[in-house]
C-alpha atoms as a PDB file:
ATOM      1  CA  UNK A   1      -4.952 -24.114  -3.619  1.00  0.00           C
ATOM      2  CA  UNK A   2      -3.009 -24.525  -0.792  1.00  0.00           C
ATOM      3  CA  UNK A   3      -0.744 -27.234  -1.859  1.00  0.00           C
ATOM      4  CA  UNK A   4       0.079 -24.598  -4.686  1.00  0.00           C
ATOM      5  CA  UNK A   5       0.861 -22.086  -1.731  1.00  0.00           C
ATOM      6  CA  UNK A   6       3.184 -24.634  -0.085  1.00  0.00           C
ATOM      7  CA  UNK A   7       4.653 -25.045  -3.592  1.00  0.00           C
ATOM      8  CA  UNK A   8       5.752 -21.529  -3.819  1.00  0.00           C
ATOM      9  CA  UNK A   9       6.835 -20.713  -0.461  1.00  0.00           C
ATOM     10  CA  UNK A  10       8.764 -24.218  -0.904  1.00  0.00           C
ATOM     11  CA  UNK A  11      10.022 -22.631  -3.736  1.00  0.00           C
ATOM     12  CA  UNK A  12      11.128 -18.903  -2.202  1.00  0.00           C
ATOM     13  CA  UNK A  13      12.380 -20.877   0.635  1.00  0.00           C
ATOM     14  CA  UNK A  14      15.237 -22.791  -1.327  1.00  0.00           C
ATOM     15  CA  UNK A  15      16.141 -19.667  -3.096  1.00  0.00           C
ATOM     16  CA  UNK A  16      16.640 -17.851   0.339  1.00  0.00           C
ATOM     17  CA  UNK A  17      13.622 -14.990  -0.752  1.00  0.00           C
ATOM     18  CA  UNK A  18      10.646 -14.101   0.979  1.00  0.00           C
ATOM     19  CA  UNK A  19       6.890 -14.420  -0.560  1.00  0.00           C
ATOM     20  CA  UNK A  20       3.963 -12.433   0.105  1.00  0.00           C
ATOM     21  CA  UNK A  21       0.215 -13.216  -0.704  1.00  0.00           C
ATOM     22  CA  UNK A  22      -2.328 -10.814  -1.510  1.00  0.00           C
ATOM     23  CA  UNK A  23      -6.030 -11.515  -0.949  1.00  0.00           C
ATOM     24  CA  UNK A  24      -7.513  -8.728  -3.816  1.00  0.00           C
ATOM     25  CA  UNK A  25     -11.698  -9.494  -3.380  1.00  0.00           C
ATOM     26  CA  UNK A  26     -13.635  -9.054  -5.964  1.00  0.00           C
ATOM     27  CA  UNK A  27     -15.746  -6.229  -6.788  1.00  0.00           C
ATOM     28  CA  UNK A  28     -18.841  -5.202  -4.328  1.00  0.00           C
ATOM     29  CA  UNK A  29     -21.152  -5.945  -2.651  1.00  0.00           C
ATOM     30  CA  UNK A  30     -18.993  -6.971  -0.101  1.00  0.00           C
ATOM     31  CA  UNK A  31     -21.240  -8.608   2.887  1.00  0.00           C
ATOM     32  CA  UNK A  32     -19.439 -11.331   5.471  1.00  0.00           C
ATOM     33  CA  UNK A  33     -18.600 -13.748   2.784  1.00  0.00           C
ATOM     34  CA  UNK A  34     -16.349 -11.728   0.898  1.00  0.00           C
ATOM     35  CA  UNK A  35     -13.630 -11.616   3.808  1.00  0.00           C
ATOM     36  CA  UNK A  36     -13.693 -15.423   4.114  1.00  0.00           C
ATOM     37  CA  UNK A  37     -11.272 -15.796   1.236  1.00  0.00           C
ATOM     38  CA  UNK A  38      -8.765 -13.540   2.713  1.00  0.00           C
ATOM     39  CA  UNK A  39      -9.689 -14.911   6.155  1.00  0.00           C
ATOM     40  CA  UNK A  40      -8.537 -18.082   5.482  1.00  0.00           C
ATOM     41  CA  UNK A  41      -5.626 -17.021   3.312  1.00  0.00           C
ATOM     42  CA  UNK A  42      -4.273 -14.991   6.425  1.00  0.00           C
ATOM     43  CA  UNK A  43      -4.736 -18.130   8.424  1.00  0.00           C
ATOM     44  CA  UNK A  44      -2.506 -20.555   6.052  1.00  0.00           C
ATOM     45  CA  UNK A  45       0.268 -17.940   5.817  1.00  0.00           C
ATOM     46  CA  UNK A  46       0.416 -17.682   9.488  1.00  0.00           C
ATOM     47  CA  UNK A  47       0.928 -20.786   9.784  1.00  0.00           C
ATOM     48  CA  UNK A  48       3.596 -21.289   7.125  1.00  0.00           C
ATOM     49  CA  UNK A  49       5.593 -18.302   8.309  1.00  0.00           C
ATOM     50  CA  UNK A  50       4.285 -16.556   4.984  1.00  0.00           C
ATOM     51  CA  UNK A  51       3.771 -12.775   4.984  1.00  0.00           C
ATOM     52  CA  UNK A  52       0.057 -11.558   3.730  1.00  0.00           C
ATOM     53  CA  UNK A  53      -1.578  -8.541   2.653  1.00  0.00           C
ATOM     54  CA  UNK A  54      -5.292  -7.862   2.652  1.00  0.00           C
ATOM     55  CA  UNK A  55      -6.466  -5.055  -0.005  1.00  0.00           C
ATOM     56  CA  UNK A  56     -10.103  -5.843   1.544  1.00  0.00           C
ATOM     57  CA  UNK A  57     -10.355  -3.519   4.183  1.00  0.00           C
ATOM     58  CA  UNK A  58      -8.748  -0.584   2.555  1.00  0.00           C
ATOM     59  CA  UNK A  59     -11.012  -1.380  -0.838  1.00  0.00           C
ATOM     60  CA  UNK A  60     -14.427  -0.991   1.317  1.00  0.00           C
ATOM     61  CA  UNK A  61     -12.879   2.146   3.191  1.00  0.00           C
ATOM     62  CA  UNK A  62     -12.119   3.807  -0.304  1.00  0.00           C
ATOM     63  CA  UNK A  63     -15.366   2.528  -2.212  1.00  0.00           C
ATOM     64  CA  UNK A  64     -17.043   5.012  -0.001  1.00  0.00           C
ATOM     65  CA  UNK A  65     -15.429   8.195  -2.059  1.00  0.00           C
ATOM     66  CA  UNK A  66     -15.118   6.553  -5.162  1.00  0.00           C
ATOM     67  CA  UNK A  67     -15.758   3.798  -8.082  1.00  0.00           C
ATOM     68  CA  UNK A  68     -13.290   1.026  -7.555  1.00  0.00           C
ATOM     69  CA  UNK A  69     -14.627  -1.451 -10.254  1.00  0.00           C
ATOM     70  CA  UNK A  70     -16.520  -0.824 -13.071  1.00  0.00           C
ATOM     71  CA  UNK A  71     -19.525  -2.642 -13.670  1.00  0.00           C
ATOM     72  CA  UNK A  72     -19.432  -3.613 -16.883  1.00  0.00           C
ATOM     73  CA  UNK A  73     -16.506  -6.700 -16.271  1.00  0.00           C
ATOM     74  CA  UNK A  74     -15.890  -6.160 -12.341  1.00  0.00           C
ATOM     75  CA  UNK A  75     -12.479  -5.282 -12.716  1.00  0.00           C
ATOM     76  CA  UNK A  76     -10.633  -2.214 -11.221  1.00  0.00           C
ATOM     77  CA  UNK A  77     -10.525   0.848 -12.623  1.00  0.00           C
ATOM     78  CA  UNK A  78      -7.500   3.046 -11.859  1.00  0.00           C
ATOM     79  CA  UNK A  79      -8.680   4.215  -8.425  1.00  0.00           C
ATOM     80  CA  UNK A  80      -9.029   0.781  -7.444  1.00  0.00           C
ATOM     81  CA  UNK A  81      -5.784  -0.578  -8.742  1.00  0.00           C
ATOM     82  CA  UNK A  82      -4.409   3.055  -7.255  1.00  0.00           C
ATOM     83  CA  UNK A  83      -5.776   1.504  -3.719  1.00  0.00           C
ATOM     84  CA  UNK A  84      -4.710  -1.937  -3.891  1.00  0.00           C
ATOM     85  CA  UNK A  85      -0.801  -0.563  -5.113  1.00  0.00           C
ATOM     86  CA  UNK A  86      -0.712   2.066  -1.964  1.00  0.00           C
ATOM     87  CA  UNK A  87      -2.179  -0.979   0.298  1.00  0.00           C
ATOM     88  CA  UNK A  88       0.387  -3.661  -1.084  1.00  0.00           C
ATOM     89  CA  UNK A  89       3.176  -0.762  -0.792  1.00  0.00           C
ATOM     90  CA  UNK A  90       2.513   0.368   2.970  1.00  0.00           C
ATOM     91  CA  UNK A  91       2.366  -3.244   4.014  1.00  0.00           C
ATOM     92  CA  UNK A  92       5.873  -3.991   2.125  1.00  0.00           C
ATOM     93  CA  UNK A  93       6.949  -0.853   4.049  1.00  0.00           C
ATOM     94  CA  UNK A  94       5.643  -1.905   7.500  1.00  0.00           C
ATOM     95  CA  UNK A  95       7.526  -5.946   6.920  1.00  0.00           C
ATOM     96  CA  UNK A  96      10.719  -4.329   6.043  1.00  0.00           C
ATOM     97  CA  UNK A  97      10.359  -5.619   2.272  1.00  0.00           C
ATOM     98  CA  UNK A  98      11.289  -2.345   0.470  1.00  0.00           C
ATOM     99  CA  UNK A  99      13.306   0.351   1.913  1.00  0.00           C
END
């Protein structure tokens, strides 16, 4: 995966734009494993100058109120999408991405 990663910000790099990756963890339970992904994701974009967004945190802190995924398929349901977009947009915000 992370040749892929170098492939893109490769990529965004010759066309002079900036790239953002966004660890979105699958649906509960999430126990000490499930940060790992975005653990190491956060690692590899520090490292390649890459800006990076983890919905994680804000995912468990809303899961607490309401259903983020439905159980059926594990995919969000609008609450959950509604949290990742509000993450992904306050971090854009915070970088300077969007105005």
């Amino acid at each position: 995966m992370e040749s892929e990663y170098e492939k893109m910000r490769n990529l965004a790099h010759r066309i002079k734009a900036q790239i953002v990756l966004i660890h979105i963890p699958q649906c509960p339970p999430w126990n000490d494993s499930a940060a790992y992904p975005g653990q190491r994701l956060a690692q590899w974009c520090a490292n390649h100058d890459v800006a990076f967004v983890d919905t994680l945190p804000a995912l468990k802190g809303a899961a607490k109120d309401t259903v983020l995924y439905w159980k059926k398929d594990g995919h969000c349901t609008a609450e959950g999408y509604k949290v990742i977009a509000e993450t992904v947009y306050s971090a854009l915000l915070e970088k300077g991405f969007v105005p």
